[in-house]
Protein backbone atom coordinates (compact mmCIF):
# COMPACT_ATOMS: atom_id res chain seq x y z
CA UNK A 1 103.70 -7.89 118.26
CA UNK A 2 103.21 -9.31 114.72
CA UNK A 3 100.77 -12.05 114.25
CA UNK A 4 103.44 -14.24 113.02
CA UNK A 5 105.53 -13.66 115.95
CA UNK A 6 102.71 -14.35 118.26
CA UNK A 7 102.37 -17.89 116.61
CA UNK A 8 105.99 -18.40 116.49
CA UNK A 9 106.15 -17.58 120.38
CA UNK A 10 103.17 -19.16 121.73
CA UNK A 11 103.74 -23.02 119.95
CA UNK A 12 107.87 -22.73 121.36
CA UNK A 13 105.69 -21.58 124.99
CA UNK A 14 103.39 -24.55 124.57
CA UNK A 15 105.88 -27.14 123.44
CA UNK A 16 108.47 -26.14 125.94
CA UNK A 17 105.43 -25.81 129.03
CA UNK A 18 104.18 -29.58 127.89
CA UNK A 19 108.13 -31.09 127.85
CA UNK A 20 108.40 -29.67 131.20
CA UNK A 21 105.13 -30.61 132.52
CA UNK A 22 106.07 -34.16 131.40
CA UNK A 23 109.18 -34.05 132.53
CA UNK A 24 108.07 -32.85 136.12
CA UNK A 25 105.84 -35.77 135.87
CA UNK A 26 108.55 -38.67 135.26
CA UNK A 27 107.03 -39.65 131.47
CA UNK A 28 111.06 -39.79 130.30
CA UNK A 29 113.18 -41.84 130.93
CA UNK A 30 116.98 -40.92 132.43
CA UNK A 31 118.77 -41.19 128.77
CA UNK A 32 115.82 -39.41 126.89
CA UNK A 33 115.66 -37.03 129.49
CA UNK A 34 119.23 -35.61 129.41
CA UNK A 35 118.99 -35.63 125.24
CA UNK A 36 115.60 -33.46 125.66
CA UNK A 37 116.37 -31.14 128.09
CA UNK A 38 119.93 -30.77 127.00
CA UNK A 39 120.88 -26.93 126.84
CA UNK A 40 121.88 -27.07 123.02
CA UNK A 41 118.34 -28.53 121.60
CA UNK A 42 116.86 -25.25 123.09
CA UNK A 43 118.39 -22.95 119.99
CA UNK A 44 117.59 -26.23 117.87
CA UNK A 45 113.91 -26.76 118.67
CA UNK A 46 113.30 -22.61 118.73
CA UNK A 47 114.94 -22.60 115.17
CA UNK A 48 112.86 -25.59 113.94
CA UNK A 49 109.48 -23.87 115.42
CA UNK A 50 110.40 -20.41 113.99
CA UNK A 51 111.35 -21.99 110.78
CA UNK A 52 107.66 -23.21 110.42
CA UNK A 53 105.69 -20.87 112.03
CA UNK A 54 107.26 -17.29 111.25
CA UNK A 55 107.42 -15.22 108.29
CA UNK A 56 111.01 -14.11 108.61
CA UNK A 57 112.81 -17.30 108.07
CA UNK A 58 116.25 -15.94 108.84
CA UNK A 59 115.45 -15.92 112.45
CA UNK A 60 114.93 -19.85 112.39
CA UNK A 61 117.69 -20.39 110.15
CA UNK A 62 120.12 -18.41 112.87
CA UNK A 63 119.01 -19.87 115.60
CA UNK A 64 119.65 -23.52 113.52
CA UNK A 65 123.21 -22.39 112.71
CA UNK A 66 124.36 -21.75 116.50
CA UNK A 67 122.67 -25.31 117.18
CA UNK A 68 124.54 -26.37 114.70
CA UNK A 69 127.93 -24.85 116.40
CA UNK A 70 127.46 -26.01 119.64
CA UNK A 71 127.02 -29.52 118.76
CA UNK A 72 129.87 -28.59 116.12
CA UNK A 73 132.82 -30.90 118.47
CA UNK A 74 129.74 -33.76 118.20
CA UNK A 75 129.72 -33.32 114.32
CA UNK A 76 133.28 -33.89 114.26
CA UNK A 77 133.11 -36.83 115.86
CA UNK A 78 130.92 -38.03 113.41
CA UNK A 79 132.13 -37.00 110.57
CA UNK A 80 135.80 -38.81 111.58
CA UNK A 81 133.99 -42.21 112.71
CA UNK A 82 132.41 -41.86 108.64
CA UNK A 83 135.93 -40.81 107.04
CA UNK A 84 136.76 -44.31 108.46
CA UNK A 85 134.27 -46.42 106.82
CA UNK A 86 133.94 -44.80 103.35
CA UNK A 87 136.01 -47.35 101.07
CA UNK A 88 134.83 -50.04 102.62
CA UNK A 89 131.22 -48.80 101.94
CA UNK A 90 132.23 -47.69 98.50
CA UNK A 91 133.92 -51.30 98.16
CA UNK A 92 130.33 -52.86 98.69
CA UNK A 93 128.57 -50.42 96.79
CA UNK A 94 130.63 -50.95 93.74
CA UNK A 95 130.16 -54.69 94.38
CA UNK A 96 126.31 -54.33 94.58
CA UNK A 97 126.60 -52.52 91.45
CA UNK A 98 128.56 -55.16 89.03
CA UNK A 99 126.36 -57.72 90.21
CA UNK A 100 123.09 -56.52 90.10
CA UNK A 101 123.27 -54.33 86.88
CA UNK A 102 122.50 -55.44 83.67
CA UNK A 103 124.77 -57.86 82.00
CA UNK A 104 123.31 -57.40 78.63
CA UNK A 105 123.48 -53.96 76.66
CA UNK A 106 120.68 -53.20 74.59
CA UNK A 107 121.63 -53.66 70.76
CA UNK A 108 121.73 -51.27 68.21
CA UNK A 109 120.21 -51.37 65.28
CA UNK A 110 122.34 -50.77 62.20
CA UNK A 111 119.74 -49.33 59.52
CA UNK A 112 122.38 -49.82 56.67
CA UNK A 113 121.27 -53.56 56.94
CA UNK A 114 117.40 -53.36 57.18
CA UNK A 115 115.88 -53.73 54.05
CA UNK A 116 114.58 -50.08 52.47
CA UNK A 117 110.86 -50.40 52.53
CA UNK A 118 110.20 -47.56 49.95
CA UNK A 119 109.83 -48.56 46.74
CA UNK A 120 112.43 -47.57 43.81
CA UNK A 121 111.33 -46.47 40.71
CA UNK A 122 112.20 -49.47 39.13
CA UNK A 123 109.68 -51.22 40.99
CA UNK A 124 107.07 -49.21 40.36
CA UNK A 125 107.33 -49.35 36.75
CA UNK A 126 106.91 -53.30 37.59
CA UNK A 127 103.86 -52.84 39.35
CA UNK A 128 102.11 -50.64 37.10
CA UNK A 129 102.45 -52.74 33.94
């Protein structure tokens, strides 16, 4: 076994023993307990730890993506419950906007009516004499 895998291995081991462990010894409480040992964070937590620890990233990243499918009914839920409040979000936010930003636009500066400060030759004639 690769060294890499052995890491990768023993920290899911260790974090999955001590959750257990604490678990076993009544440290959660009911609600956190059924969101940590729920049976889709196992692929989650795996893919985060093999993310970090192991050389191959792909294996962290697939185990991520079929997380990610089975809470994909969960995501849809979601993502339905946002469609909702979007304009009225985007209302505000445009609000926000048009009164905090800044009501007075930097001017510019014409140079065809500041005064040339090179001398012409007619001056310098003038200042020579």
């Amino acid at each position: 076994m690769k060294e890499d895998s052995r890491l990768a291995w023993g920290v899911s081991l260790l974090v999955f023993g001590l959750l257990f462990l604490l678990k076993k010894i009544g440290v959660f409480p009911v609600p956190a307990e059924e969101i940590i040992f729920d049976i889709r964070n196992i692929p989650l937590a795996l893919g985060l730890i093999f993310l970090f620890t192991h050389h191959n990233k792909s294996i962290g990243i697939v185990l991520i993506s079929v997380a990610v499918l089975f809470y994909l009914k969960d995501l849809m839920i979601l993502t339905q419950r946002l469609s909702d409040l979007i304009w009225p979000v985007l209302l505000i936010g445009a609000g926000v906007i048009l009164i905090f930003s800044n009501k007075t636009k930097p001017r510019k500066i014409d140079r065809s009516e500041t005064p040339d400060k090179t001398t012409t030759p007619a001056k310098t004639e003038e200042l020579s004499e």
